[in-house]
C-alpha atoms as a PDB file:
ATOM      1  CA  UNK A   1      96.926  66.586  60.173  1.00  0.00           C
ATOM      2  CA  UNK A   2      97.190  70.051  61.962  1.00  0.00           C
ATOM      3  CA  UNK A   3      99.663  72.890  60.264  1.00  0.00           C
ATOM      4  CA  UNK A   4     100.507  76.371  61.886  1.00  0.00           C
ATOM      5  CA  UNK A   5     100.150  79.215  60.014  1.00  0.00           C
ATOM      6  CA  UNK A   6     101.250  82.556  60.326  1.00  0.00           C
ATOM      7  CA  UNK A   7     100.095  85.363  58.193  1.00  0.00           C
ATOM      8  CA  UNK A   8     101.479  88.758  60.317  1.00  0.00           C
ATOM      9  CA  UNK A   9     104.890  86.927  59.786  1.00  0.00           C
ATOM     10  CA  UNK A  10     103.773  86.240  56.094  1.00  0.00           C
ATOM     11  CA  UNK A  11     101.995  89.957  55.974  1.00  0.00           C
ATOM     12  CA  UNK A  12     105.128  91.718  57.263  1.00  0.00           C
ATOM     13  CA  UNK A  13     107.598  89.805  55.412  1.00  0.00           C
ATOM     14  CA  UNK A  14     105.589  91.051  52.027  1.00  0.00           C
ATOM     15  CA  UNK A  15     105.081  94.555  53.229  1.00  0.00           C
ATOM     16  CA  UNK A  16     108.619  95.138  54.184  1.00  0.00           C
ATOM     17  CA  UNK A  17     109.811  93.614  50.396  1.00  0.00           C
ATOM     18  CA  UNK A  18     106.650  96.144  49.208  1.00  0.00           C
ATOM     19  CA  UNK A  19     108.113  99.557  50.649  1.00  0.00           C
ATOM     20  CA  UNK A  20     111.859  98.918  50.180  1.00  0.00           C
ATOM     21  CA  UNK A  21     112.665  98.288  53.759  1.00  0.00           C
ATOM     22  CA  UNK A  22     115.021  95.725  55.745  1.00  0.00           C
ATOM     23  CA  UNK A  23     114.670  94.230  58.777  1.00  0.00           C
ATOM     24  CA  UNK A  24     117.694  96.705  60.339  1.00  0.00           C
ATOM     25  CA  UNK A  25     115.874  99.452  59.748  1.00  0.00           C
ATOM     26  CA  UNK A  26     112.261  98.407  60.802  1.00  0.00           C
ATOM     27  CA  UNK A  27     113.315  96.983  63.534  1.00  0.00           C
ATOM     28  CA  UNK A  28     114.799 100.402  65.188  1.00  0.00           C
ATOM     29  CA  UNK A  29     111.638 101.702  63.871  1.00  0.00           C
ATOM     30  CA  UNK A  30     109.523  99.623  66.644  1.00  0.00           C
ATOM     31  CA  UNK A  31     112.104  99.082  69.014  1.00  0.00           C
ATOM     32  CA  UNK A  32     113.508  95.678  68.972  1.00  0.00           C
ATOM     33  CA  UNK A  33     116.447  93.886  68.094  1.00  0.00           C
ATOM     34  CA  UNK A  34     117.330  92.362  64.421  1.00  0.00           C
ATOM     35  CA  UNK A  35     117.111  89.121  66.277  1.00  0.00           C
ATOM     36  CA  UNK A  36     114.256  89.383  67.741  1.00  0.00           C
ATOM     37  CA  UNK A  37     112.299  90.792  64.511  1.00  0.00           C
ATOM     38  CA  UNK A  38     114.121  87.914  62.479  1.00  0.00           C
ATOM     39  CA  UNK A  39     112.621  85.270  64.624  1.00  0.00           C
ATOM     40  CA  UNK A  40     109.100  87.059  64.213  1.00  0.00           C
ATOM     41  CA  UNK A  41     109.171  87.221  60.332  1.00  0.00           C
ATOM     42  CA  UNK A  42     110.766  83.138  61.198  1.00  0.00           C
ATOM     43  CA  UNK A  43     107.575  81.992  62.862  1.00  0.00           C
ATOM     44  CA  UNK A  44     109.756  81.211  66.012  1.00  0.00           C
ATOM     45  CA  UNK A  45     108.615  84.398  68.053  1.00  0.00           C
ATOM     46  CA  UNK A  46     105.446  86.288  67.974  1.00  0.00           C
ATOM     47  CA  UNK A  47     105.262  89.879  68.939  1.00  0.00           C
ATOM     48  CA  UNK A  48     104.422  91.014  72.202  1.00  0.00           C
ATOM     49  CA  UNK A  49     101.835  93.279  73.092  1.00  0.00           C
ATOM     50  CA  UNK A  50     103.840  96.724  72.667  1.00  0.00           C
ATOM     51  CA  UNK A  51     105.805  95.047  69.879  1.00  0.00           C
ATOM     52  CA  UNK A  52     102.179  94.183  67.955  1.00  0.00           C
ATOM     53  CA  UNK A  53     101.179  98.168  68.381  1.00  0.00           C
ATOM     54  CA  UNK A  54     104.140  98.929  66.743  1.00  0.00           C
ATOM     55  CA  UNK A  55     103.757  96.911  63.842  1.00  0.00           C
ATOM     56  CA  UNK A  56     100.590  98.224  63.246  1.00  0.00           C
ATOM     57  CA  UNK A  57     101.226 101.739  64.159  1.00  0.00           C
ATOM     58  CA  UNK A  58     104.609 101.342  61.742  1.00  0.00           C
ATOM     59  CA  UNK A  59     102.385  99.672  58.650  1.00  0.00           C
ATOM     60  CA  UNK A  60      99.354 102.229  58.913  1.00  0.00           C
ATOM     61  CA  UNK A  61      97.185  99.291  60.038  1.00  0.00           C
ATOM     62  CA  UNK A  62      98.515  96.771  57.376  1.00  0.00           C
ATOM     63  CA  UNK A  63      99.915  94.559  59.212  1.00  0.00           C
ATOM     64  CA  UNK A  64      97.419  94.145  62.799  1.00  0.00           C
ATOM     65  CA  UNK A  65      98.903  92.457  65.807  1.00  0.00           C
ATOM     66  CA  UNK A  66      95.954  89.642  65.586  1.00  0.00           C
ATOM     67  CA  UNK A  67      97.805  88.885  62.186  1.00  0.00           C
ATOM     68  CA  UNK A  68     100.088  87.042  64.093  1.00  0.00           C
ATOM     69  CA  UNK A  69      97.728  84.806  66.197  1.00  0.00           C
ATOM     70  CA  UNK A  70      98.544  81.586  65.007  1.00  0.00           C
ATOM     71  CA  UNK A  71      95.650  79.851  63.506  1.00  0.00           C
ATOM     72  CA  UNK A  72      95.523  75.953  62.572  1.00  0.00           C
ATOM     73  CA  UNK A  73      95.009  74.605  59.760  1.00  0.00           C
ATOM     74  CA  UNK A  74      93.240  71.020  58.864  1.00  0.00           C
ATOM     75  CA  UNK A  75      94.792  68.937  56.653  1.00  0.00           C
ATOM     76  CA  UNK A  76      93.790  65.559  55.053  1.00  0.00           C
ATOM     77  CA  UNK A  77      96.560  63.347  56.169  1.00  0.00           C
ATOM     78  CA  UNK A  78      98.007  61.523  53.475  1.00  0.00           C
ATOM     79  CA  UNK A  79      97.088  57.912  52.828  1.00  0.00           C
ATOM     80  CA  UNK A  80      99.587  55.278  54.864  1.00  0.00           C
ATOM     81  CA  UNK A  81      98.764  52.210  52.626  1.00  0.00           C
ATOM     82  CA  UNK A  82      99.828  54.449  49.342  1.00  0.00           C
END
């Protein structure tokens, strides 16, 4: 069994939560909508290019854009007969 994972999402959520910020706020900081940085944090969007820079540029390098790659995860399936 194959799970997604996203650590920027998981990365940003915890740095954000770290330095007292909300979404409102960090998301004027790198230019895009509440929406759009609420499906990021979501695991529904991933940032673009620009976006990524942003992030990074925003978290001093905490939080890279290839943070948000999504990377798969193997996963013993559980047992049918059980």
């Amino acid at each position: 069994m194959l799970t997604n994972t996203n650590k920027g999402a998981t990365k940003l959520r915890r740095w954000l939560a770290d330095n007292g910020k909300v979404h409102a706020w960090f998301a004027d900081r790198i230019g895009c909508s509440p929406a759009h940085l609420s499906n990021i944090l979501a695991g529904r969007d991933l940032p673009g290019a620009e976006c990524g820079r942003k992030i990074r540029k925003e978290t001093r390098g905490k939080v890279h854009p290839s943070d948000f790659l999504l990377q798969v995860e193997e996963q013993e399936a559980p047992d049918a007969a059980a």
